[in-house]
N, C-alpha and C. Protein backbone atom coordinates (compact mmCIF):
# COMPACT_ATOMS: atom_id res chain seq x y z
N UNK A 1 -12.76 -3.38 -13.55
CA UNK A 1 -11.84 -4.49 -13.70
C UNK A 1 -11.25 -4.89 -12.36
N UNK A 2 -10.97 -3.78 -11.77
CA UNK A 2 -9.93 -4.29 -10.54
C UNK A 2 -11.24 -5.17 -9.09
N UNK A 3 -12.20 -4.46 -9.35
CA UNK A 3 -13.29 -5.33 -8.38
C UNK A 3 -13.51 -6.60 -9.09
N UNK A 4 -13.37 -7.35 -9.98
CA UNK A 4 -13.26 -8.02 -10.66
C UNK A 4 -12.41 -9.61 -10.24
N UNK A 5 -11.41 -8.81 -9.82
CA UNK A 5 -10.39 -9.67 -9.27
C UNK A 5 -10.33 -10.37 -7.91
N UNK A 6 -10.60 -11.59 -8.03
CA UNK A 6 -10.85 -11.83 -6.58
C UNK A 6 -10.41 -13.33 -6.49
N UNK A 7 -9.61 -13.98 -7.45
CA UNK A 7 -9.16 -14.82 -7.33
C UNK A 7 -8.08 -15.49 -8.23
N UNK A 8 -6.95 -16.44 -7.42
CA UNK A 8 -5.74 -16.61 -8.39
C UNK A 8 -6.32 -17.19 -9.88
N UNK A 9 -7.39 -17.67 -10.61
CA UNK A 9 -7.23 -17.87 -11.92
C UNK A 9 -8.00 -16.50 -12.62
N UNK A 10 -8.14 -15.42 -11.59
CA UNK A 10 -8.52 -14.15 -12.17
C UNK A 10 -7.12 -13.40 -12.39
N UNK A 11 -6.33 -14.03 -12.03
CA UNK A 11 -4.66 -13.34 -12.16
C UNK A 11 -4.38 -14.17 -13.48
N UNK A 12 -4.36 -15.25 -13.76
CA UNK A 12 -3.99 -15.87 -14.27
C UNK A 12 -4.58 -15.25 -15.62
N UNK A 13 -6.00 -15.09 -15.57
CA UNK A 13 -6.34 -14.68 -16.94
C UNK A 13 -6.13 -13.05 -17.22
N UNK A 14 -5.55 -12.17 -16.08
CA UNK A 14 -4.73 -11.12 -16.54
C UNK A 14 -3.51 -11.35 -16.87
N UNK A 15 -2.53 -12.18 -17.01
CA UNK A 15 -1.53 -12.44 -17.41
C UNK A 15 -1.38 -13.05 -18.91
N UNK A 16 -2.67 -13.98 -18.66
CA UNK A 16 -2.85 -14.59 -20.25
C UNK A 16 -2.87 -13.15 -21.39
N UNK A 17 -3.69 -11.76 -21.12
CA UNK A 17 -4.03 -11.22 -21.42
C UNK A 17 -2.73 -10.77 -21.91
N UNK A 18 -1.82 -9.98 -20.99
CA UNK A 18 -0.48 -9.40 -21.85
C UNK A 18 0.38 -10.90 -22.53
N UNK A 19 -0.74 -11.99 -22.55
CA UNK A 19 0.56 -13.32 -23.52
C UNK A 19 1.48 -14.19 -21.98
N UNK A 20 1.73 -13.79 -21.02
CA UNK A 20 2.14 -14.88 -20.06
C UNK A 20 0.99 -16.13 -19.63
N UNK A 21 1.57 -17.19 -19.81
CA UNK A 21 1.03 -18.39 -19.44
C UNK A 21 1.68 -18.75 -18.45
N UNK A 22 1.37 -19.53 -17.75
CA UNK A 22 2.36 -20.05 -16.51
C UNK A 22 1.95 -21.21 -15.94
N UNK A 23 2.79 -22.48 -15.96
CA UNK A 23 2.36 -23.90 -15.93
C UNK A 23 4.04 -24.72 -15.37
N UNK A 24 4.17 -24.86 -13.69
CA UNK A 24 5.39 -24.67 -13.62
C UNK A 24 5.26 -26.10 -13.40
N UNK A 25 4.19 -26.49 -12.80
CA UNK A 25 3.85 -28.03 -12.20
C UNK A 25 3.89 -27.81 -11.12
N UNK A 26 4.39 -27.36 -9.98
CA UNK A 26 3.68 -27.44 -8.90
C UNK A 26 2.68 -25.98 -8.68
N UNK A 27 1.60 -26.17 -8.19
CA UNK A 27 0.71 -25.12 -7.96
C UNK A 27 0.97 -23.69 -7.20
N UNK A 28 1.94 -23.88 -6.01
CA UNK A 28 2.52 -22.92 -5.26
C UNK A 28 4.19 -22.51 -6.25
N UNK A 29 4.51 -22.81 -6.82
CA UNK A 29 5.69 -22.63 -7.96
C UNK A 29 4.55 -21.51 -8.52
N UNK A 30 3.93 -22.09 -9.14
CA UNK A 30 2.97 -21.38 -9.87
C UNK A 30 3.00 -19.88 -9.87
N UNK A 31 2.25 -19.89 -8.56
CA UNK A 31 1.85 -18.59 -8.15
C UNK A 31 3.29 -17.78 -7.53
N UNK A 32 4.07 -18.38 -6.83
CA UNK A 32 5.17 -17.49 -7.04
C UNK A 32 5.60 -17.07 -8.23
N UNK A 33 5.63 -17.63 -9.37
CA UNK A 33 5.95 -17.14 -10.51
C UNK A 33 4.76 -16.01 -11.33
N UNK A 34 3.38 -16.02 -11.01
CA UNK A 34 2.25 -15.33 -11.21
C UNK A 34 2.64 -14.05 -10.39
N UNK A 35 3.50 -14.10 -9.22
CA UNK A 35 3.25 -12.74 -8.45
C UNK A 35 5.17 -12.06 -9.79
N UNK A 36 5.95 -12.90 -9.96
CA UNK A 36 7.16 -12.26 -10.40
C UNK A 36 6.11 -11.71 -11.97
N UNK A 37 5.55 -12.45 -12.47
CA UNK A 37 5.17 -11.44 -13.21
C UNK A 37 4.88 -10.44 -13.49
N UNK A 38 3.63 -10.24 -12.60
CA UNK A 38 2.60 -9.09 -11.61
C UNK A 38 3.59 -8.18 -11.70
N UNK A 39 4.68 -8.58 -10.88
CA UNK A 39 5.79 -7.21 -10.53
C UNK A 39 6.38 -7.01 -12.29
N UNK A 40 6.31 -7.45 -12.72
CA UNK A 40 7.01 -7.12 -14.35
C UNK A 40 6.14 -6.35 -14.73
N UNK A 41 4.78 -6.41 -15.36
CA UNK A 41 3.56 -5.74 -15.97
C UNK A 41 3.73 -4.56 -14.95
N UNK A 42 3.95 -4.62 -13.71
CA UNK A 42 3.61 -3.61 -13.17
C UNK A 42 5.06 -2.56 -14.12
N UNK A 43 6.28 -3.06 -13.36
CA UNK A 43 7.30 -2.15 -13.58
C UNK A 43 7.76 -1.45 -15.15
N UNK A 44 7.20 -2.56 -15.55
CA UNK A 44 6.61 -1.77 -17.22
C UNK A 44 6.00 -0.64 -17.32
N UNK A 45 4.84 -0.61 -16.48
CA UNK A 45 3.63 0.41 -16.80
C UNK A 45 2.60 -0.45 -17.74
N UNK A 46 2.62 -1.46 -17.69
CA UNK A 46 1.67 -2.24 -18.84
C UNK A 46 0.32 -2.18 -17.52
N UNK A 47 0.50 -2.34 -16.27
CA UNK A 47 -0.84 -2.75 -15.26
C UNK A 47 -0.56 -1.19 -14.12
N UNK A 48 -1.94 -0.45 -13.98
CA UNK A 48 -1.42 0.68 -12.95
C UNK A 48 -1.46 0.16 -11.64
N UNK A 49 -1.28 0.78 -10.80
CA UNK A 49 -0.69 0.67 -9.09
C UNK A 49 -2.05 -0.33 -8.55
N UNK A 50 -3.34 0.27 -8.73
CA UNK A 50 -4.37 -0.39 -8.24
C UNK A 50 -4.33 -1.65 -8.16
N UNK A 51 -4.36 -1.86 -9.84
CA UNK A 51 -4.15 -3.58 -10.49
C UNK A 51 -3.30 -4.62 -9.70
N UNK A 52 -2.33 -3.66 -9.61
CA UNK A 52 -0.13 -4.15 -9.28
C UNK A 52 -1.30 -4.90 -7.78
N UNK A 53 -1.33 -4.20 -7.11
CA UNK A 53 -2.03 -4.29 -5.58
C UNK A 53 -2.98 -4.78 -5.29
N UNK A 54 -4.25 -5.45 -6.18
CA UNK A 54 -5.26 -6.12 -6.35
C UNK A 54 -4.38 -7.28 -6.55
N UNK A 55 -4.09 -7.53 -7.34
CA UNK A 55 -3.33 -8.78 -8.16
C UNK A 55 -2.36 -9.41 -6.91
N UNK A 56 -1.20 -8.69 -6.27
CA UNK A 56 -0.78 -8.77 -5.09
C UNK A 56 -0.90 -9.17 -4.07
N UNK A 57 -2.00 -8.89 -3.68
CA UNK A 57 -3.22 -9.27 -2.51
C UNK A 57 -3.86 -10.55 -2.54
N UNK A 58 -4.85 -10.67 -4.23
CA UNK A 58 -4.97 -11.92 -4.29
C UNK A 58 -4.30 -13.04 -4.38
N UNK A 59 -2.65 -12.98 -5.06
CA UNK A 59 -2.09 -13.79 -4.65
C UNK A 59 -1.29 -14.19 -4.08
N UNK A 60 -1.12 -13.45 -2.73
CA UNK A 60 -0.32 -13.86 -1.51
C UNK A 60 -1.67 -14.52 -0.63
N UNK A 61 -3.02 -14.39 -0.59
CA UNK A 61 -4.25 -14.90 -0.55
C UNK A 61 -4.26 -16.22 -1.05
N UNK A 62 -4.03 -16.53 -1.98
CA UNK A 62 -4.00 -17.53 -2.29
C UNK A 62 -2.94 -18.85 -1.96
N UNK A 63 -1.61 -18.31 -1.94
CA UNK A 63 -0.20 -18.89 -1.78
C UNK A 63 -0.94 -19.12 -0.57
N UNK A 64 -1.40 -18.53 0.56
CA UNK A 64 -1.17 -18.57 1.86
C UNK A 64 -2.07 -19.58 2.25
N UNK A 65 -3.31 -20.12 1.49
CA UNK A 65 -4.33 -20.74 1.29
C UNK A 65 -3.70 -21.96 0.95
N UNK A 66 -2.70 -21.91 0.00
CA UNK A 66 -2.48 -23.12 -0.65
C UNK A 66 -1.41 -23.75 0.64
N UNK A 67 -0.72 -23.21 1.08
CA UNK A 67 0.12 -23.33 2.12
C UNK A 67 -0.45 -24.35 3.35
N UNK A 68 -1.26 -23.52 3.76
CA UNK A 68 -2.19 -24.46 4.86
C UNK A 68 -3.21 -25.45 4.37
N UNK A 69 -3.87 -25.55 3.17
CA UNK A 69 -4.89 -26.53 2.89
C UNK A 69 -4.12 -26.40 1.13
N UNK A 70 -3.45 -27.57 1.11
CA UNK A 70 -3.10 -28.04 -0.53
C UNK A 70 -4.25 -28.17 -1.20
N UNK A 71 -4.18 -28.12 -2.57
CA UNK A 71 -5.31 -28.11 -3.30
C UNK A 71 -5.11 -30.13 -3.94
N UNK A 72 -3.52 -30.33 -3.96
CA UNK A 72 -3.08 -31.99 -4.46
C UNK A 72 -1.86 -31.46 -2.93
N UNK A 73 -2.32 -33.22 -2.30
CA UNK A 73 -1.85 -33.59 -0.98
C UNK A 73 -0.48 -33.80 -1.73
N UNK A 74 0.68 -33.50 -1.28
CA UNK A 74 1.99 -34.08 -1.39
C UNK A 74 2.33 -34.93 -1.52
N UNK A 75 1.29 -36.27 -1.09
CA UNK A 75 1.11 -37.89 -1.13
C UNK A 75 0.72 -37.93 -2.01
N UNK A 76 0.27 -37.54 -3.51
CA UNK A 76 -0.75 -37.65 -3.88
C UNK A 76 -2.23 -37.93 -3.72
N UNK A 77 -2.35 -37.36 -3.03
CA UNK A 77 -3.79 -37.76 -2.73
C UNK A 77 -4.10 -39.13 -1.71
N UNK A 78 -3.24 -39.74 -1.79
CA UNK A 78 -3.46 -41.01 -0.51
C UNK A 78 -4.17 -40.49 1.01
N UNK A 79 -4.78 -42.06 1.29
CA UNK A 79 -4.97 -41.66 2.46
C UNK A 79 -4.48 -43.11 3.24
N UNK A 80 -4.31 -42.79 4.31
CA UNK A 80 -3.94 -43.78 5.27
C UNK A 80 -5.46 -44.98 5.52
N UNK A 81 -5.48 -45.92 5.18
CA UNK A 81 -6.38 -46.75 5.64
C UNK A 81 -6.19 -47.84 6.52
């Protein structure tokens, strides 16, 4: 499972899994709220240390991704012509 994980909608569908959905509207909201989860399942004991740290990884990976190259431009999508 944990090699498995290699990307934020592979978090996403471990979260679906314990019942969290997460749809904040903005994409980087998102995933900050995907990692406060992460830390919940973890501090439960519902996900072990590996997972906690796979999951972690990929999505500060991702945030950091989304950070420098948006996935939706802030303009919406415009471009200067």
């Amino acid at each position: 499972m944990h090699d498995e994980m290699k990307t934020y909608y592979d978090v996403l569908q471990l979260l679906k899994r314990y019942g969290t959905y997460i749809h904040v509207g903005k994409r980087l909201w998102d995933m900050e709220l995907a990692a406060v989860e992460v830390d919940r399942l973890h501090e439960t004991g519902l996900i072990d240390d590996k997972l906690y740290a796979t999951a972690k990884i990929v999505l500060r990976h991702a945030h950091e991704q989304e950070l420098k190259h948006p996935l939706i431009q802030p303009d919406g999508g415009k471009t200067d012509d």
